[in-house]
Protein backbone atom coordinates (compact mmCIF):
# COMPACT_ATOMS: atom_id res chain seq x y z
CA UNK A 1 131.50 103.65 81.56
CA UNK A 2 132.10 102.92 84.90
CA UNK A 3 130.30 104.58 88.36
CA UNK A 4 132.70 106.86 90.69
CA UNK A 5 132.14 106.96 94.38
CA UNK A 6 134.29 109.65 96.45
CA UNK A 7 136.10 108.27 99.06
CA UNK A 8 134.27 110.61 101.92
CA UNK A 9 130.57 109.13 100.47
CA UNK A 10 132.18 105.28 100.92
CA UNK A 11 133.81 106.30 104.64
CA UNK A 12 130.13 107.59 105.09
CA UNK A 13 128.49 104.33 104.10
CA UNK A 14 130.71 102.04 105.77
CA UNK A 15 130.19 104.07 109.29
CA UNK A 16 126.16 103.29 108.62
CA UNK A 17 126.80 99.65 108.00
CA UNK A 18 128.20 99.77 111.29
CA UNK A 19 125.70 101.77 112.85
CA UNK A 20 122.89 100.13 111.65
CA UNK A 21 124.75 96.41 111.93
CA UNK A 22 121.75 94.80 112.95
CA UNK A 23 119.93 95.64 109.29
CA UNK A 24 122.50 94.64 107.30
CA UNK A 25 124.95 91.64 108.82
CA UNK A 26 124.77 88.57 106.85
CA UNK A 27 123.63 90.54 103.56
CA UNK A 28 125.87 91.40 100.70
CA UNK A 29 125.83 95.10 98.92
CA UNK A 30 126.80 96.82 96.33
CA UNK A 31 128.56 100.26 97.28
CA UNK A 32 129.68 101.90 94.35
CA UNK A 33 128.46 106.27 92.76
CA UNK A 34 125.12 104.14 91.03
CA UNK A 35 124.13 105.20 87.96
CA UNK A 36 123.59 108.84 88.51
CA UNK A 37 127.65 109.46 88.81
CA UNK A 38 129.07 107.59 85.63
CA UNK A 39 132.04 108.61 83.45
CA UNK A 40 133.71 107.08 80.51
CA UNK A 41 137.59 106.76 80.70
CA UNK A 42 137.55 109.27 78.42
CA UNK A 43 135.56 111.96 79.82
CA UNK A 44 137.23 111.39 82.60
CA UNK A 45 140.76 112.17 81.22
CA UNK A 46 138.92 115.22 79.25
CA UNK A 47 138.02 116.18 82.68
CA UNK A 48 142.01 115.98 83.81
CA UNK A 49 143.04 117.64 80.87
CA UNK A 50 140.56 120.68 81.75
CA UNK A 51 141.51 120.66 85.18
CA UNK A 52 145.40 121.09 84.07
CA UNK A 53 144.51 123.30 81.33
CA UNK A 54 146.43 121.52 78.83
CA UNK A 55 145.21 118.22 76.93
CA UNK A 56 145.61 114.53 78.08
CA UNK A 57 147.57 112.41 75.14
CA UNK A 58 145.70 108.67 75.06
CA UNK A 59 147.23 106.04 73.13
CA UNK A 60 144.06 103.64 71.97
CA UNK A 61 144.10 99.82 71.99
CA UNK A 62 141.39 96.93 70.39
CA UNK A 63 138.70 96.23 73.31
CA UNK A 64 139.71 92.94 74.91
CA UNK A 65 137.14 90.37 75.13
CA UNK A 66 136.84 90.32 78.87
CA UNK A 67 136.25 94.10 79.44
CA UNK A 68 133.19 95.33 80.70
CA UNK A 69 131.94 98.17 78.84
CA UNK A 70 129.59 99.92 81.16
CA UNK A 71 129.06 99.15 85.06
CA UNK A 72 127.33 100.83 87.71
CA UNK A 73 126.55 99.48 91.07
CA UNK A 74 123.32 99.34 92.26
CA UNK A 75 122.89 100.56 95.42
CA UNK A 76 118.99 100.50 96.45
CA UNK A 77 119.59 97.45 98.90
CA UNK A 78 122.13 99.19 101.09
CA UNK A 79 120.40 102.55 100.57
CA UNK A 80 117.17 100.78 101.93
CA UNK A 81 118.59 99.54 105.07
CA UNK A 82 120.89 102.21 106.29
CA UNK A 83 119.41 105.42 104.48
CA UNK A 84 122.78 106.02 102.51
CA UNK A 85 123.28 107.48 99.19
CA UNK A 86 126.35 109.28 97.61
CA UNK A 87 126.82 112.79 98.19
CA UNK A 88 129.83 114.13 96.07
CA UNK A 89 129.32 114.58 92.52
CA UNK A 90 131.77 113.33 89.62
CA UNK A 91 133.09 116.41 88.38
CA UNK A 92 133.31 117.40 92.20
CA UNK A 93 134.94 114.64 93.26
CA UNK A 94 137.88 114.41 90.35
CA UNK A 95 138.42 118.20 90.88
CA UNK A 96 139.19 117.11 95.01
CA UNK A 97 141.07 114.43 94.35
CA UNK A 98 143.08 116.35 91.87
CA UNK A 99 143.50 119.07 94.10
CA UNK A 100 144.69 116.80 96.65
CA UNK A 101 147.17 115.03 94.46
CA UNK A 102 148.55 118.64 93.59
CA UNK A 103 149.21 119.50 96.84
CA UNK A 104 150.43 116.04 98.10
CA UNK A 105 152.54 114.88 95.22
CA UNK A 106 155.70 116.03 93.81
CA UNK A 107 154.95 117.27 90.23
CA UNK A 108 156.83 115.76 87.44
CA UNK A 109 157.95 116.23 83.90
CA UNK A 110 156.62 113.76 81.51
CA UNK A 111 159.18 112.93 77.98
């Protein structure tokens, strides 16, 4: 599990930071969708394969021993200072970028 954050909700909270650069210079933050947008690798290449309307083939290895299993940023400390939180959903923000990437990139055949 891992947290998403759309690209428009990050360009959002970086134009606070610098907005409200007085409340948060010299402080670190975590930016990242928090624990209210999470998705497992696999529901999120479910949600790729529903998008295409065909199925996404995964090939499964062993967990290594360094990977983290779940993460999720916590972003109350950032949230606190500037008034930021994410906007743009998971499911709405795979189905944009993946309407992007359709539009932008070529499409290819896969063997």
């Amino acid at each position: 599990m891992r947290d998403l954050l759309f690209v428009d909700d990050l360009v959002d909270a970086m134009l606070l930071a610098q907005t409200n650069i007085a409340a948060v210079s010299g402080r670190a933050f975590n930016i990242g969708g928090g624990p209210a947008r999470t998705m497992s690798l696999v529901e999120l290449v479910d949600t790729i394969g529903t998008l295409q309307a065909r199925p996404v083939t995964l090939d499964h290895e062993d967990w290594r021993a360094a990977d983290q299993r779940y993460y999720d940023s916590d972003t109350r400390k950032f949230g606190e200072a500037t008034g930021w939180s994410p906007r743009i959903g998971v499911e709405q923000g795979v189905r944009a970028l993946y309407d992007w990437l359709r539009t932008t990139r070529p499409v290819t055949a896969v063997a």
